[in-house]
Protein backbone atom coordinates (compact mmCIF):
# COMPACT_ATOMS: atom_id res chain seq x y z
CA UNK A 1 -66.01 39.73 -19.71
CA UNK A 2 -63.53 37.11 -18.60
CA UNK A 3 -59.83 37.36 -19.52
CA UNK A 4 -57.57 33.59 -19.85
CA UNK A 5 -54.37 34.11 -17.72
CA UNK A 6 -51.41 31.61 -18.63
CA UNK A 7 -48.52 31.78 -16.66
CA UNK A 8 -44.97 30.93 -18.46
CA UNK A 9 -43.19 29.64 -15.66
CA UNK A 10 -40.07 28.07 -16.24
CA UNK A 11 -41.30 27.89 -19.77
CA UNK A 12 -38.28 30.85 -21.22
CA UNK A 13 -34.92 29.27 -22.71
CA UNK A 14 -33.54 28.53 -19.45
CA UNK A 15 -35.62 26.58 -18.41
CA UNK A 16 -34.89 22.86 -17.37
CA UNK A 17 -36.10 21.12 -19.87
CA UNK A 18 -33.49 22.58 -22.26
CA UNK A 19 -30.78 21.98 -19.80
CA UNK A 20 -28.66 18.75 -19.24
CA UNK A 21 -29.35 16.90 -15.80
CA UNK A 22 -26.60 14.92 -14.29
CA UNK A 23 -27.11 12.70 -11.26
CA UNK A 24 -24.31 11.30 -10.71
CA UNK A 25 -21.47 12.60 -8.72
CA UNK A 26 -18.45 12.61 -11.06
CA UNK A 27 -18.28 15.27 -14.33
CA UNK A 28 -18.95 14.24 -17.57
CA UNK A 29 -17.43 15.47 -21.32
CA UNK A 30 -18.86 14.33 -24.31
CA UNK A 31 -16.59 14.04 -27.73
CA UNK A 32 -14.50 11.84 -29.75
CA UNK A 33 -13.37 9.95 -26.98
CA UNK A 34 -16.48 10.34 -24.08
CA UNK A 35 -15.28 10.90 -20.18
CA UNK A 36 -18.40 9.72 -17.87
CA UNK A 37 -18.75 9.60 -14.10
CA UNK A 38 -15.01 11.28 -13.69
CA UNK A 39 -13.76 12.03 -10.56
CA UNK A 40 -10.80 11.12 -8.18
CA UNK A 41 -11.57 8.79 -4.96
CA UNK A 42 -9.46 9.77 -2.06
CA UNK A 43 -7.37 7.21 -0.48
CA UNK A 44 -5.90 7.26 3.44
CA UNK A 45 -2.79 7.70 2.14
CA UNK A 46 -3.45 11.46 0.80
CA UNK A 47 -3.32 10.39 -2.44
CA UNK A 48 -6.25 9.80 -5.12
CA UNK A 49 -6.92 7.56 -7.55
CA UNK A 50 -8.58 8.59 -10.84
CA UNK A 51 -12.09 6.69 -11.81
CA UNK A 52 -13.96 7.29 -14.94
CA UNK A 53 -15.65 5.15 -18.05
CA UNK A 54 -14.41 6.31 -21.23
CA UNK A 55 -15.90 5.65 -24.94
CA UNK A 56 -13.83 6.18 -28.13
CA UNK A 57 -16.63 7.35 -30.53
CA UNK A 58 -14.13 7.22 -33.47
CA UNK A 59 -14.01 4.50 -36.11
CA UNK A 60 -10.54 3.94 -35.47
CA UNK A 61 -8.19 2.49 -31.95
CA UNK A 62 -7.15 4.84 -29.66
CA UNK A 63 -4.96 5.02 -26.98
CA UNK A 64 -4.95 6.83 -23.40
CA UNK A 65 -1.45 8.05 -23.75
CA UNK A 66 -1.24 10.33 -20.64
CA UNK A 67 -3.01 12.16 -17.62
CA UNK A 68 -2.31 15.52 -16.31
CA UNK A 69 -3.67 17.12 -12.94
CA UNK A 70 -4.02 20.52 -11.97
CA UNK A 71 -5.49 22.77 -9.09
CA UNK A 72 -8.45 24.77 -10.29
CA UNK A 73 -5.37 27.60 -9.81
CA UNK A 74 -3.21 25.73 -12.08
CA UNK A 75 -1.04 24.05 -10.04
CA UNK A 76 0.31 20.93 -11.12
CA UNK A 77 -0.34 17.76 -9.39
CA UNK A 78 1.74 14.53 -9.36
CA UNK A 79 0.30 12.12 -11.65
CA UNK A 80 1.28 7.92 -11.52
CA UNK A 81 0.94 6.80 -14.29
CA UNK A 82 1.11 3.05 -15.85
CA UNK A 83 4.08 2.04 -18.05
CA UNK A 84 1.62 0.76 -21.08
CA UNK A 85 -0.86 3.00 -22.56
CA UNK A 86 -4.59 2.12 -21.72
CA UNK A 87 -6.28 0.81 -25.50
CA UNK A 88 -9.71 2.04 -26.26
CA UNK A 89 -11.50 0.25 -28.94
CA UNK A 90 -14.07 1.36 -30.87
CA UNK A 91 -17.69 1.66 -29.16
CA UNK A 92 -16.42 -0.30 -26.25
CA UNK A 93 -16.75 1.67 -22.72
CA UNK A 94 -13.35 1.24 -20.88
CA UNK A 95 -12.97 1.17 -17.06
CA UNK A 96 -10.24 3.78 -15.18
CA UNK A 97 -9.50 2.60 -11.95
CA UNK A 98 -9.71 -1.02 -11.63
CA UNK A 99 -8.07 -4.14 -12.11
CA UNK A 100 -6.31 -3.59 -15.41
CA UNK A 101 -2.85 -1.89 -14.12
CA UNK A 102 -3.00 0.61 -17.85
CA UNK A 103 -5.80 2.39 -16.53
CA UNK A 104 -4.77 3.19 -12.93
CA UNK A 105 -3.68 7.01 -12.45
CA UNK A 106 -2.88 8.04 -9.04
CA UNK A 107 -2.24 11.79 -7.65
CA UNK A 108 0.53 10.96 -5.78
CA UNK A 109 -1.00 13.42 -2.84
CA UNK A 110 -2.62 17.12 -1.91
CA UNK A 111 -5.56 15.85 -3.16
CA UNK A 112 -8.18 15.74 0.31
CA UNK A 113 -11.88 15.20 -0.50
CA UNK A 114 -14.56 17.72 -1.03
CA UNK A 115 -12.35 19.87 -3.94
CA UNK A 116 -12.29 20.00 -7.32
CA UNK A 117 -9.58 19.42 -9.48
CA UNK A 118 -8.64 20.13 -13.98
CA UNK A 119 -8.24 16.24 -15.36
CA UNK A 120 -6.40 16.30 -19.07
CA UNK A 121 -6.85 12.99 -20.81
CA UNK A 122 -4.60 12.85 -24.11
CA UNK A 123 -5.30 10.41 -26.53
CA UNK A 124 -3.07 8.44 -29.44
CA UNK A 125 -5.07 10.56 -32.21
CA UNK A 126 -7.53 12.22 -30.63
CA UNK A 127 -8.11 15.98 -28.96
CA UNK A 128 -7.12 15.96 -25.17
CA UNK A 129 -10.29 16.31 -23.01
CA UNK A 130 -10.17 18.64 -19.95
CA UNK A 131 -12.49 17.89 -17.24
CA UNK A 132 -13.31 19.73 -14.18
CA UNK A 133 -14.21 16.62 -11.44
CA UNK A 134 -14.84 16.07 -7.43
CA UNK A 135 -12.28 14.50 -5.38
CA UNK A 136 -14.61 12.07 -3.20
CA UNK A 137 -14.37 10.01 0.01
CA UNK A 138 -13.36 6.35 -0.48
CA UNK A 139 -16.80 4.84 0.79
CA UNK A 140 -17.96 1.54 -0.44
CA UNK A 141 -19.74 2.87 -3.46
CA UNK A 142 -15.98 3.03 -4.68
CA UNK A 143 -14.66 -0.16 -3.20
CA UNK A 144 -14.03 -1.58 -6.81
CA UNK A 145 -11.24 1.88 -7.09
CA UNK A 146 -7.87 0.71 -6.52
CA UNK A 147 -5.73 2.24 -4.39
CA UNK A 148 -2.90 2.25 -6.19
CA UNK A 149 -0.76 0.92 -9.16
CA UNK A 150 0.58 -1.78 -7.05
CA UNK A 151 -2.47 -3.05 -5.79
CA UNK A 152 -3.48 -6.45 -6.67
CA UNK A 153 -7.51 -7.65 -7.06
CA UNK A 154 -7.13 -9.85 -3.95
CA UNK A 155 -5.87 -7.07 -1.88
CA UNK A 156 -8.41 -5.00 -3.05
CA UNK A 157 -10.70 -7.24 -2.00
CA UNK A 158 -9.67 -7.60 1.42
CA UNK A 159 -9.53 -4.22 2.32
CA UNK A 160 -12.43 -3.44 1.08
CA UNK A 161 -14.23 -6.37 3.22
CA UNK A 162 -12.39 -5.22 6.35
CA UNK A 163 -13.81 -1.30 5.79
CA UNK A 164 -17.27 -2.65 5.12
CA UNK A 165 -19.77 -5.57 5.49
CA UNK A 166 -21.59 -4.15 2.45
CA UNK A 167 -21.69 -5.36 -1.04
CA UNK A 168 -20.09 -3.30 -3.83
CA UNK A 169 -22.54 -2.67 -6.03
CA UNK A 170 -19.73 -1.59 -8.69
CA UNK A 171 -18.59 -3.63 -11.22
CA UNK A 172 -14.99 -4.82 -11.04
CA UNK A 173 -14.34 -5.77 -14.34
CA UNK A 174 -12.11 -3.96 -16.60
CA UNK A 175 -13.10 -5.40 -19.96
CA UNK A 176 -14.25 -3.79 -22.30
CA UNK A 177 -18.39 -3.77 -22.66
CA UNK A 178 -20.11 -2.81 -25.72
CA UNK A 179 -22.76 -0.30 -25.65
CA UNK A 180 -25.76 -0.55 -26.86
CA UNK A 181 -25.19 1.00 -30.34
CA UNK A 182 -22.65 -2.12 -30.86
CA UNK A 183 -24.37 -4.85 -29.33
CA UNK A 184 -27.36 -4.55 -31.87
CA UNK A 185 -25.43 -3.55 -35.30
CA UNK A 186 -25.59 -7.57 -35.63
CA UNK A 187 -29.20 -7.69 -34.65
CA UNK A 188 -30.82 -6.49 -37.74
């Protein structure tokens, strides 16, 4: 008599199939308005500037009104923010971060690499989305990352060339792009 033996490994509810995999650095939240790839990029100064794509999934315009920081202890950070509130249209994925001065947030300082930190995002007419995301080095996979508010897109440029001989591999436009859902509604 023979007896069949199947094994059930990793085949239970856990197992990875049925779990999200996410291989990029920065934290991700999904909702009305999406946060992708978020995380804070170090800069010599001690402080950090905040880098993230976000989507408004709504019908309807939305605004980044504010940005709040914490210690995964609560303790509140000093946020920069811009005078104008970042616009997020419809669909479009919007860059934190780079050239256009509304979406540049900088932790004014305690913010060294390797932690973690609690990002808030409040929106114009949205749910605020809280986010727990890595503070990481400023290497040249984040050479398109400003600085700072200040920082212009030639000086950007020229530090980043004097740091590295690399390419950024980043894009360094801040425009919006349409995803895929809205570049083919026209298609059909």
């Amino acid at each position: 008599m023979m007896t069949l033996g199947l094994a059930g490994c990793g085949t239970g509810f856990g197992a990875q199939t049925n779990q999200q995999y996410q291989p990029g650095v920065g934290a991700n939240v999904r909702g009305d308005v999406d946060s992708m790839n978020t995380l804070l990029v170090a800069n010599p100064d001690g402080s950090a500037t905040l880098s993230a794509a976000l989507q408004n999934n709504l019908d309807e315009d939305q605004d980044l009104s504010s940005v709040s920081v914490t210690t995964l202890d609560d303790k509140e950070l000093q946020v920069t923010a811009p005078d104008e509130q970042l616009p997020l249209k419809p669909g479009y994925l919007t860059t934190l971060g780079g050239d256009d001065p509304a979406g540049v947030y900088v932790v004014d300082k305690d913010v060294p690499s390797g932690i973690y930190v609690k990002i808030t995002l409040s929106f114009s007419d949205s749910s605020p989305v809280t986010i727990e995301a890595p503070v990481v080095d400023r290497t040249t996979e984040y050479a398109s990352v400003v600085e700072g508010p200040d920082e212009t897109p030639a000086e950007k440029e020229s530090t980043s060339k004097s740091t590295s001989d690399e390419d950024s591999t980043e894009p360094t436009s801040t425009e919006p792009t349409p995803t895929e859902d809205t570049a083919t509604e026209g298609a059909e």
